[in-house]
Protein backbone atom coordinates (compact mmCIF):
# COMPACT_ATOMS: atom_id res chain seq x y z
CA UNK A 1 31.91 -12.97 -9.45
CA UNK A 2 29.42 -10.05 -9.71
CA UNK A 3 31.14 -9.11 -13.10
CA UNK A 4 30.16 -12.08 -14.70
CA UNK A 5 28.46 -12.11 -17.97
CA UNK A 6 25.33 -13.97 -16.81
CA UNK A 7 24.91 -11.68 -13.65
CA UNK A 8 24.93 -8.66 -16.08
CA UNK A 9 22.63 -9.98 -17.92
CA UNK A 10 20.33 -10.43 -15.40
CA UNK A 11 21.09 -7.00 -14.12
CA UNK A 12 20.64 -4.97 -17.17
CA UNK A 13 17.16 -7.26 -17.76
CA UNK A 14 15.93 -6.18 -14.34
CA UNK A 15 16.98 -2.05 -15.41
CA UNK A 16 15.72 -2.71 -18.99
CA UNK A 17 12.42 -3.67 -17.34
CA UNK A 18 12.21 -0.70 -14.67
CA UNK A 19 13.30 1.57 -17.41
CA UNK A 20 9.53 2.89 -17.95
CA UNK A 21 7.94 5.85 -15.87
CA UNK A 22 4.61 3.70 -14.77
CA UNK A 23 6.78 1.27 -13.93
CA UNK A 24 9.38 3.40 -11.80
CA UNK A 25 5.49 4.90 -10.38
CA UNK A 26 4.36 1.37 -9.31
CA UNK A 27 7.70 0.61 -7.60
CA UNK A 28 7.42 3.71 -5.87
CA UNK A 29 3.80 3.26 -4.53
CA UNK A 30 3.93 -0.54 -4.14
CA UNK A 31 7.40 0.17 -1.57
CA UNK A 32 4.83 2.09 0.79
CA UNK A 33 2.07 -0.37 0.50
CA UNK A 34 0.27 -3.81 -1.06
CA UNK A 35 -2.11 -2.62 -3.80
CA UNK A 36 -4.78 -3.83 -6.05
CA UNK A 37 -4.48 -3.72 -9.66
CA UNK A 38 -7.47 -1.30 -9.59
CA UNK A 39 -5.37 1.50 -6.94
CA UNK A 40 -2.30 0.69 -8.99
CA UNK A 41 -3.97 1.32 -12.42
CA UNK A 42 -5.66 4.73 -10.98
CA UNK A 43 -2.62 5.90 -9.44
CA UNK A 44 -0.80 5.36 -12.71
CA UNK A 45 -3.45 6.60 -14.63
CA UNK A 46 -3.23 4.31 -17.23
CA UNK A 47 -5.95 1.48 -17.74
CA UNK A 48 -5.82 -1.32 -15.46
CA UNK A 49 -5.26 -3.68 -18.26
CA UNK A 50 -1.72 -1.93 -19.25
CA UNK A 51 -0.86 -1.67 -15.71
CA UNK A 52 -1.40 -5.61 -15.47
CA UNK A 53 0.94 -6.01 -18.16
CA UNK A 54 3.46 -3.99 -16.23
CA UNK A 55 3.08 -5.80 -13.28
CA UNK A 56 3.48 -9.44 -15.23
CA UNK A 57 6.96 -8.02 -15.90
CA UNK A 58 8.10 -6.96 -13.05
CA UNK A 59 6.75 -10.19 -10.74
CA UNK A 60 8.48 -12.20 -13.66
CA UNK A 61 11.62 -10.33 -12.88
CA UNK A 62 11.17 -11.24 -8.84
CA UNK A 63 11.02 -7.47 -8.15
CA UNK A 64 6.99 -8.38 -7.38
CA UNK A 65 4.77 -10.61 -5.72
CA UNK A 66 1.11 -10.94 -6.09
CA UNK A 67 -2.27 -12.39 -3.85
CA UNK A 68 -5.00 -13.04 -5.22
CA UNK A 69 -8.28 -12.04 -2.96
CA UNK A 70 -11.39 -12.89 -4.45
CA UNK A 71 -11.46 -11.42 -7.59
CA UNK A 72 -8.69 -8.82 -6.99
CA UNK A 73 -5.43 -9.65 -7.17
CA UNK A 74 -2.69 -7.41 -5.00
CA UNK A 75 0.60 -6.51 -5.78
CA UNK A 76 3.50 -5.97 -2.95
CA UNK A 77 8.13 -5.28 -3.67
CA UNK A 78 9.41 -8.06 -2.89
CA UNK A 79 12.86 -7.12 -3.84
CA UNK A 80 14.07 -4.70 -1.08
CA UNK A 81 16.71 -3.65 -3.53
CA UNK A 82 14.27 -1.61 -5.49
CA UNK A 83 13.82 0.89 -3.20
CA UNK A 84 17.36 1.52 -2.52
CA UNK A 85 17.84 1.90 -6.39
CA UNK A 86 15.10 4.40 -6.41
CA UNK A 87 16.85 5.96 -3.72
CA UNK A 88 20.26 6.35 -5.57
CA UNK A 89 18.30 7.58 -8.88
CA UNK A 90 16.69 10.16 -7.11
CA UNK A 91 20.09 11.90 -5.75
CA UNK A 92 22.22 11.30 -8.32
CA UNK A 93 19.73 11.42 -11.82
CA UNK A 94 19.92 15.13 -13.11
CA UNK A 95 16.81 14.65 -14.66
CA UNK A 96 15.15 13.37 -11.71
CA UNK A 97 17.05 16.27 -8.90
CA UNK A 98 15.57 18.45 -11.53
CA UNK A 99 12.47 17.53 -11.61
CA UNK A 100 9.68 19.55 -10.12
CA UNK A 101 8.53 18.37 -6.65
CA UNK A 102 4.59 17.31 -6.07
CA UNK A 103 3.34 19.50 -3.82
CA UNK A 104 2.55 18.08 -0.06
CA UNK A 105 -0.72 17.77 0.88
C-alpha cells in the first residue's frame, strides 16, 4: 500500500532532503549529465566542500550515485523519478511558473 506509514516516511525524507535550492540545482544539472564535484560546486556556486555535503545526502537517499576517477569523484541521478518531479514542480509551483526565466544563450 503506497499510503502506508513507512512509505511516507520515506517519501517526505526524500522531499525533506530535495527541499534546498542547490540541491533542486544539482538535480537539475546532474539529469543532463555526470559531473565532478568541482563542475557541480561551480555551477552551484557554493564551495565544493558544501556541495559534497549535499551530494552525501542525496546518494544516501538513492536519488545519486557516485565514481570515483582518480582523485575526482563524479556524481550522476540515479533515480529517474527526480526528473519527473522537477518536471511537475516546474508547471504547477507558483513560485517556480513565476519565476524569471535565464536567458538562452
Amino acid at each position: 500500500d503506497w499510503m502506508a506509514p513507512a512509505w511516507l516516511d520515506g517519501a517526505a525524507e526524500c522531499l525533506r532532503i530535495l527541499a534546498h535550492p542547490a540541491r533542486l540545482r544539482m538535480i537539475e544539472l546532474l539529469t543532463r549529465q555526470r559531473c565532478s564535484v568541482k563542475e557541480i560546486a561551480a555551477h552551484c556556486a557554493i564551495p565544493q566542500n558544501q556541495a559534497c555535503e549535499h551530494l552525501r545526502l542525496m546518494k544516501t537517499c538513492g536519488l545519486l550515485d557516485a565514481e570515483k576517477q582518480g582523485r575526482a569523484v563524479f556524481y550522476r541521478v540515479i533515480a529517474p523519478q527526480a526528473m519527473s518531479l522537477l518536471e511537475c514542480m516546474k508547471s504547477n509551483c507558483a513560485s517556480w511558473i513565476a519565476a524569471p526565466k535565464p536567458e538562452s544563450k
